[in-house]
N, C-alpha and C. Protein backbone atom coordinates (compact mmCIF):
# COMPACT_ATOMS: atom_id res chain seq x y z
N UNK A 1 60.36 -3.78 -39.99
CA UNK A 1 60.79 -4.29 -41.26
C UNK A 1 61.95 -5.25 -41.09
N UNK A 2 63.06 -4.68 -39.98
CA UNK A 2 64.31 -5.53 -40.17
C UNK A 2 63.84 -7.24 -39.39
N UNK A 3 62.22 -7.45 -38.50
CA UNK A 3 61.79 -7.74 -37.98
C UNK A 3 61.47 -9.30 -38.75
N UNK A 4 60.81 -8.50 -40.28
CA UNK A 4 60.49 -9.46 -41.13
C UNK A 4 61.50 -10.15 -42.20
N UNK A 5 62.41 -9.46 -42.10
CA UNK A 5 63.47 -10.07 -42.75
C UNK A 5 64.66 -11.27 -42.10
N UNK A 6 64.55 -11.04 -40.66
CA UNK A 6 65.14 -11.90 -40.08
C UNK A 6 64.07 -13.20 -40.03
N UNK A 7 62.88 -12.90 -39.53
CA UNK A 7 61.71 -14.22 -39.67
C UNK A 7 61.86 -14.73 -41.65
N UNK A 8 62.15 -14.15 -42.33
CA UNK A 8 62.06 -14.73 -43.77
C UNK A 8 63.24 -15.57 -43.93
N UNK A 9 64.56 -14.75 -43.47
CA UNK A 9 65.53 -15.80 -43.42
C UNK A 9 65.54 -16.82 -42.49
N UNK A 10 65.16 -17.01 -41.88
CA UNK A 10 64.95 -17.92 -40.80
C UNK A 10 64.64 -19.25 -41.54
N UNK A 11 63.28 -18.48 -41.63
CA UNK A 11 62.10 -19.16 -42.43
C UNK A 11 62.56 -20.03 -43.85
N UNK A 12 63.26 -19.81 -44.12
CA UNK A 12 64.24 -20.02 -45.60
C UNK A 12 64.85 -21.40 -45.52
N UNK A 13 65.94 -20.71 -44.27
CA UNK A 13 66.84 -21.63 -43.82
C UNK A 13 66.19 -23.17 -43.23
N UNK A 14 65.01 -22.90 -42.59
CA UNK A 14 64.01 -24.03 -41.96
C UNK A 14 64.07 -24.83 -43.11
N UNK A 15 63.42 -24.14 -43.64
CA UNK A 15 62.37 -25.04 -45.11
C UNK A 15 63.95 -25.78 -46.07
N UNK A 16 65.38 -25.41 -46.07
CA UNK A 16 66.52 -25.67 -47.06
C UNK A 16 66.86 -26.64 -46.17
N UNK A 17 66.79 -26.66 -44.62
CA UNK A 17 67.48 -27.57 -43.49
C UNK A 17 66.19 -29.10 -43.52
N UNK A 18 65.13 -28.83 -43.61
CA UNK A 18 64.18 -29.82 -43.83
C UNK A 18 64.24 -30.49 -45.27
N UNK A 19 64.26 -29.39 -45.91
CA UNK A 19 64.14 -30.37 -47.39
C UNK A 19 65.88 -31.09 -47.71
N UNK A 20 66.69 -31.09 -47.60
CA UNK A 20 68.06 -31.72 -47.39
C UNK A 20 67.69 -33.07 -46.44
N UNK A 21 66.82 -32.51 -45.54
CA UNK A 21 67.10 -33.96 -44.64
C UNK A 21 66.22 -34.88 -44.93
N UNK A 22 64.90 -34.46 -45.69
CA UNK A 22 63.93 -35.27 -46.38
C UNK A 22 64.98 -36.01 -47.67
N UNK A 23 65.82 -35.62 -48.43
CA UNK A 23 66.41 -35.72 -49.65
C UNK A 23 67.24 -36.95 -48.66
N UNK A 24 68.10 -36.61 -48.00
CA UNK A 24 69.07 -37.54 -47.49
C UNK A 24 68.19 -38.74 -46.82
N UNK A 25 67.25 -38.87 -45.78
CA UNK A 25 66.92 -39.57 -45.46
C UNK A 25 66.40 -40.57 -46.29
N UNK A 26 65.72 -40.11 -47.64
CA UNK A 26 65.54 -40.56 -48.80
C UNK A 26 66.04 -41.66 -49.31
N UNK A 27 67.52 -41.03 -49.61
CA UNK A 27 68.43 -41.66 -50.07
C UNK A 27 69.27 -43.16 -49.30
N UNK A 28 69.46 -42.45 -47.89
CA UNK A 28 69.93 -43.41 -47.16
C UNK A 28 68.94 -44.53 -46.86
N UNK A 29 67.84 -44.64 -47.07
CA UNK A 29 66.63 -45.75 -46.78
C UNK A 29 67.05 -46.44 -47.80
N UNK A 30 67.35 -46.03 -49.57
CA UNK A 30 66.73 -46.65 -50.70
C UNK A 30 67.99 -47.45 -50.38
N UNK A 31 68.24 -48.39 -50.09
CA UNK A 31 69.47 -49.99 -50.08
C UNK A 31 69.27 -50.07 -51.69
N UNK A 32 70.26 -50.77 -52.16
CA UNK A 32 70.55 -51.33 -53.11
C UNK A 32 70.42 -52.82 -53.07
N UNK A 33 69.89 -53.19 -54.15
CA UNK A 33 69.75 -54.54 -54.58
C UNK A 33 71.23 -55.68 -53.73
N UNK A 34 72.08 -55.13 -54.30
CA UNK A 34 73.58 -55.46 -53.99
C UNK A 34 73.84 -55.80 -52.50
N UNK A 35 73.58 -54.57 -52.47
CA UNK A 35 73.72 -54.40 -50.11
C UNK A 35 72.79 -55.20 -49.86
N UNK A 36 71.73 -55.48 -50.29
CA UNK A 36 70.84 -55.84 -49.50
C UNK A 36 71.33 -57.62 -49.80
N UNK A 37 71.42 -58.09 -50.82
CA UNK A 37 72.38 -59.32 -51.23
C UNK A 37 73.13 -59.93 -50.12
N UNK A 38 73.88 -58.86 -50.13
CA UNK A 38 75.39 -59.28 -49.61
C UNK A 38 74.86 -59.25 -48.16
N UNK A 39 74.09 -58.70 -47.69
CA UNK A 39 73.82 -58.75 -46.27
C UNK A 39 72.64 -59.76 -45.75
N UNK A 40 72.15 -60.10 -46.42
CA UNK A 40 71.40 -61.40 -46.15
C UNK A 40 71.33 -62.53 -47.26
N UNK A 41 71.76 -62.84 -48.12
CA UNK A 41 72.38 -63.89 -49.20
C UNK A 41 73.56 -64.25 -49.03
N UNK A 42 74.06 -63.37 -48.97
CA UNK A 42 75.70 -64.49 -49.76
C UNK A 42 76.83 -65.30 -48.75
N UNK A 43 75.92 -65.07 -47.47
CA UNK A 43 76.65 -66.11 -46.40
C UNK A 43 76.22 -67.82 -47.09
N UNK A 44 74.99 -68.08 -48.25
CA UNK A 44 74.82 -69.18 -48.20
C UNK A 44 74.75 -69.21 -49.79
N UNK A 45 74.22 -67.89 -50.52
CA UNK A 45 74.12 -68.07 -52.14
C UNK A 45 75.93 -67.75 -52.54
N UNK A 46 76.48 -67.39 -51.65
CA UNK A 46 77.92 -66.98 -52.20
C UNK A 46 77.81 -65.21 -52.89
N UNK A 47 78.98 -64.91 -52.73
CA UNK A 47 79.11 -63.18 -53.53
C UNK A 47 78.46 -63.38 -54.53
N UNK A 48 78.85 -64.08 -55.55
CA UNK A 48 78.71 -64.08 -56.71
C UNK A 48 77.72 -65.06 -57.05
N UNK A 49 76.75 -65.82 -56.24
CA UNK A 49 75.71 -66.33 -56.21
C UNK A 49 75.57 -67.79 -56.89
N UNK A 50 77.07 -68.04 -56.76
CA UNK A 50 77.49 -69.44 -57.44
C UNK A 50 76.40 -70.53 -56.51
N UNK A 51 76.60 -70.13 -55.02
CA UNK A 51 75.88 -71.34 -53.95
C UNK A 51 77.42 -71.95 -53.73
N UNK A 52 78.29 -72.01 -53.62
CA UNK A 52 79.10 -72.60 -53.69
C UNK A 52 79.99 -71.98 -51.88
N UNK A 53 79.47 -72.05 -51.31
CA UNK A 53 79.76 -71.52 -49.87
C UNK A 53 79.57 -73.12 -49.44
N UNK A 54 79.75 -72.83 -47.61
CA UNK A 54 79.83 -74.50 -47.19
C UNK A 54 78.18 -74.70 -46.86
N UNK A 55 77.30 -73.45 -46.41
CA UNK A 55 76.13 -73.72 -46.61
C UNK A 55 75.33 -74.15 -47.23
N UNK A 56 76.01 -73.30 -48.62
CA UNK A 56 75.33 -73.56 -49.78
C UNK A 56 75.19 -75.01 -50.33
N UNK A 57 76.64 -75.36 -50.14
CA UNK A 57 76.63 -76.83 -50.56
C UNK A 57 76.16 -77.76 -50.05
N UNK A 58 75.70 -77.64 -48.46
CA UNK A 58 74.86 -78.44 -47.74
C UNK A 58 73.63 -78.23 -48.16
N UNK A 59 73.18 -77.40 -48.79
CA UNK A 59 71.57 -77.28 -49.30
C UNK A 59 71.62 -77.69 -50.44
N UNK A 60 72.71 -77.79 -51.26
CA UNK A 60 72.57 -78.27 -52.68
C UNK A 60 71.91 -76.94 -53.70
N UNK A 61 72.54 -75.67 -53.28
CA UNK A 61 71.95 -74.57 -54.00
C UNK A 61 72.13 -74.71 -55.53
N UNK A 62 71.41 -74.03 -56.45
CA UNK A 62 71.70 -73.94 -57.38
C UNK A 62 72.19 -72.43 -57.90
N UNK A 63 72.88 -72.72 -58.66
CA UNK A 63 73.92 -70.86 -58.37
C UNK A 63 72.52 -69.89 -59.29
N UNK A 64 72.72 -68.76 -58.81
CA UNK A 64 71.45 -67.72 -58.92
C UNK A 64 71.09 -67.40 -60.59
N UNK A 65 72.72 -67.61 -61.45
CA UNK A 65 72.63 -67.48 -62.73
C UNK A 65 72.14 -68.61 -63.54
N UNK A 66 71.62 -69.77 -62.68
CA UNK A 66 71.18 -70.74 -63.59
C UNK A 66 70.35 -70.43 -64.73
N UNK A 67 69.71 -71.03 -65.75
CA UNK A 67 68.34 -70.91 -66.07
C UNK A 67 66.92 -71.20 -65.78
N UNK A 68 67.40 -72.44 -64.57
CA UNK A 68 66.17 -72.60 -63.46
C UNK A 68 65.72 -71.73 -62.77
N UNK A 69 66.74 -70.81 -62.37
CA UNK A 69 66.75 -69.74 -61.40
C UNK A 69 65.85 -68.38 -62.13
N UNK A 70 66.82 -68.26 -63.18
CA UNK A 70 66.31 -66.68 -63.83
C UNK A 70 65.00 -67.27 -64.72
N UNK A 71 64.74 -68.38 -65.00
CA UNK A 71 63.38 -68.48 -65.79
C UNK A 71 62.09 -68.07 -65.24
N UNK A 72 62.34 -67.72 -63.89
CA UNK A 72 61.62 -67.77 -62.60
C UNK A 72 61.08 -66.38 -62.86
N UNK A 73 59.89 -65.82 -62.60
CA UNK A 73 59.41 -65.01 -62.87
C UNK A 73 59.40 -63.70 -61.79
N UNK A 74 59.40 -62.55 -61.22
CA UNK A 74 60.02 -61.43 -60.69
C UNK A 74 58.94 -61.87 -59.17
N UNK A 75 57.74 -62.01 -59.87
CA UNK A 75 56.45 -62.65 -58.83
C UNK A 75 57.16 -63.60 -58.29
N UNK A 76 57.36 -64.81 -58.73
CA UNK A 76 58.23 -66.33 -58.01
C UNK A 76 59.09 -66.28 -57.43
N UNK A 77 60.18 -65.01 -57.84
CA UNK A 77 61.23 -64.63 -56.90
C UNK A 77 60.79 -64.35 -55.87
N UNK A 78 60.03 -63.21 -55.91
CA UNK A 78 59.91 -62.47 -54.42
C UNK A 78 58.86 -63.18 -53.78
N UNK A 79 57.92 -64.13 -53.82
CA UNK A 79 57.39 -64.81 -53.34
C UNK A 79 58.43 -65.64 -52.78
N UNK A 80 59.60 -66.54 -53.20
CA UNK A 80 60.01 -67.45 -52.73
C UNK A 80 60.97 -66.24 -51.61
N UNK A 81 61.62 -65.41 -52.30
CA UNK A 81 62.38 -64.98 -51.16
C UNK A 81 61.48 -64.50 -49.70
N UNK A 82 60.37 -63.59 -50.18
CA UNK A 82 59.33 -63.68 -48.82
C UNK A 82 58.95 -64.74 -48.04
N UNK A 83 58.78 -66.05 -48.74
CA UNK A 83 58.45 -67.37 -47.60
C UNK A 83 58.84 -67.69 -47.37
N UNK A 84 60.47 -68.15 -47.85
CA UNK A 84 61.33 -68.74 -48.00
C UNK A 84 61.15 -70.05 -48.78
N UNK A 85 62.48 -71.27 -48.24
CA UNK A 85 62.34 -72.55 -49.05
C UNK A 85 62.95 -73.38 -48.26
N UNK A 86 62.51 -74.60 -47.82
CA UNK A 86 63.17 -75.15 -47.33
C UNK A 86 64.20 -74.98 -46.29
N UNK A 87 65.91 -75.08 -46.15
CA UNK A 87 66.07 -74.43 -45.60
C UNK A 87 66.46 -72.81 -45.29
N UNK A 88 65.77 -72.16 -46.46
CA UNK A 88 65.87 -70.87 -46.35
C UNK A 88 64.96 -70.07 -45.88
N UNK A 89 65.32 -68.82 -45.29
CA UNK A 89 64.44 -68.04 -44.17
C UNK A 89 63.50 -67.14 -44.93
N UNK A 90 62.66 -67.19 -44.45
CA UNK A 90 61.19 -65.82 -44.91
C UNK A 90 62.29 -64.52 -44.43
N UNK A 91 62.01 -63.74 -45.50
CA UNK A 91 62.04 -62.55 -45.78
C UNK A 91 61.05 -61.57 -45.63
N UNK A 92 59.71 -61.96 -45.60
CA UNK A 92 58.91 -61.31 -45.74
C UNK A 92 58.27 -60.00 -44.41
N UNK A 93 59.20 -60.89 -43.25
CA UNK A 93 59.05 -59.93 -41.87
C UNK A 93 60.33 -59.13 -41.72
N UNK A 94 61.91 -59.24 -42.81
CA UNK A 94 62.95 -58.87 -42.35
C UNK A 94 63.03 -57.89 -43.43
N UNK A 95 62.56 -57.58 -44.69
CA UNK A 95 62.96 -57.01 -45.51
C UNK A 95 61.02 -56.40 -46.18
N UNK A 96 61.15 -55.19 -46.47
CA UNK A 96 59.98 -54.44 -47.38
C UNK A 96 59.74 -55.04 -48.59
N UNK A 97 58.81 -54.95 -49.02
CA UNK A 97 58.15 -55.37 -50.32
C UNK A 97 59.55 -54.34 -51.62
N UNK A 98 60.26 -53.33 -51.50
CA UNK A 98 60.46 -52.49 -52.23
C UNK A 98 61.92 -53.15 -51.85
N UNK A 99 62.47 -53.36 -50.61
CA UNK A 99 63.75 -54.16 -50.80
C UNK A 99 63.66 -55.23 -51.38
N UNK A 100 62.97 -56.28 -51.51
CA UNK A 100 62.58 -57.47 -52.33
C UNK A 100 62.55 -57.44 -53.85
N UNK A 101 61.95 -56.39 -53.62
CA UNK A 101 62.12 -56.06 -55.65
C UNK A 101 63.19 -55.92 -56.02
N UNK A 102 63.98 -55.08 -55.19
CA UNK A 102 65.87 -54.40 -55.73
C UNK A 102 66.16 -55.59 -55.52
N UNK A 103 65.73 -56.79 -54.33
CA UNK A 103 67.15 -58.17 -54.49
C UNK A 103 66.60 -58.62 -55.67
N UNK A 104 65.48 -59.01 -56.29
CA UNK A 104 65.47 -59.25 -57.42
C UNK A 104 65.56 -58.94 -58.26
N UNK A 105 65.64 -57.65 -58.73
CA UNK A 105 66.29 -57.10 -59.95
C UNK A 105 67.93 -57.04 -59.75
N UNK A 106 68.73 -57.37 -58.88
CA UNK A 106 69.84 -57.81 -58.60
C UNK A 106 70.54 -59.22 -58.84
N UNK A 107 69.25 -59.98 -58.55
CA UNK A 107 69.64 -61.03 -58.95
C UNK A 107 69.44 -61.81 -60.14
N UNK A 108 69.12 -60.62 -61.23
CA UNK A 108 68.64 -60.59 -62.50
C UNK A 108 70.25 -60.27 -63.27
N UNK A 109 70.41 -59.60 -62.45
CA UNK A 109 71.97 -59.03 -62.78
C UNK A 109 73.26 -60.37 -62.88
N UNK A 110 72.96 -61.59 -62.19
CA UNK A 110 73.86 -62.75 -62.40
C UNK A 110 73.96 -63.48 -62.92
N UNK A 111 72.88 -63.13 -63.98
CA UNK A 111 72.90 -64.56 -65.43
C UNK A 111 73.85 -64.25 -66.38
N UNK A 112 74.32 -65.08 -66.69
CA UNK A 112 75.36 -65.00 -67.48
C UNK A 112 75.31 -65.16 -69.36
């Protein structure tokens, strides 16, 4: 008996130590729109997505809150960010279909 009670707690503890690390691993995958921004954008769109960096200004960006920009449809975004443009880089081998969505609903977040 005391046999099966040590295998139950065991057993307990397994299943509370797995499901925590399923939960965390979870969590730590899902990036944010933001992070994911700031870590591949804003060396050339700027923090605040003005374009106004020295890159930016060599490309002639247009800042992210335009109305050219946001008229752009969630499809057009993430299409353009997946192929890129000109001189901007495809995304589509560096970042998931599900990070692409958060930069664009992020960058939905800069219209003013």
């Amino acid at each position: 008996m005391l046999k099966n009670s040590v295998s139950q707690v065991r057993s307990s503890r397994t299943l509370l130590a797995l499901t925590a690390l399923a939960l965390f691993s979870t969590y730590s995958l899902a990036e944010s729109g933001a992070v994911i921004y700031k870590e591949h954008c804003s060396s050339c769109h700027a923090v605040n997505g003005a374009g106004n960096t020295v890159l930016g200004k060599n490309m002639s960006l247009r800042p992210l809150a335009s109305p050219d920009v946001q008229k752009q449809s969630d499809e057009e975004l993430s299409s353009l960010i997946g192929k890129g443009k000109k001189g901007m880089p495809a995304y589509d081998r560096k970042l998931s279909r599900q990070q692409i969505g958060e930069l664009v609903k992020y960058l939905r977040t800069l219209k003013k």
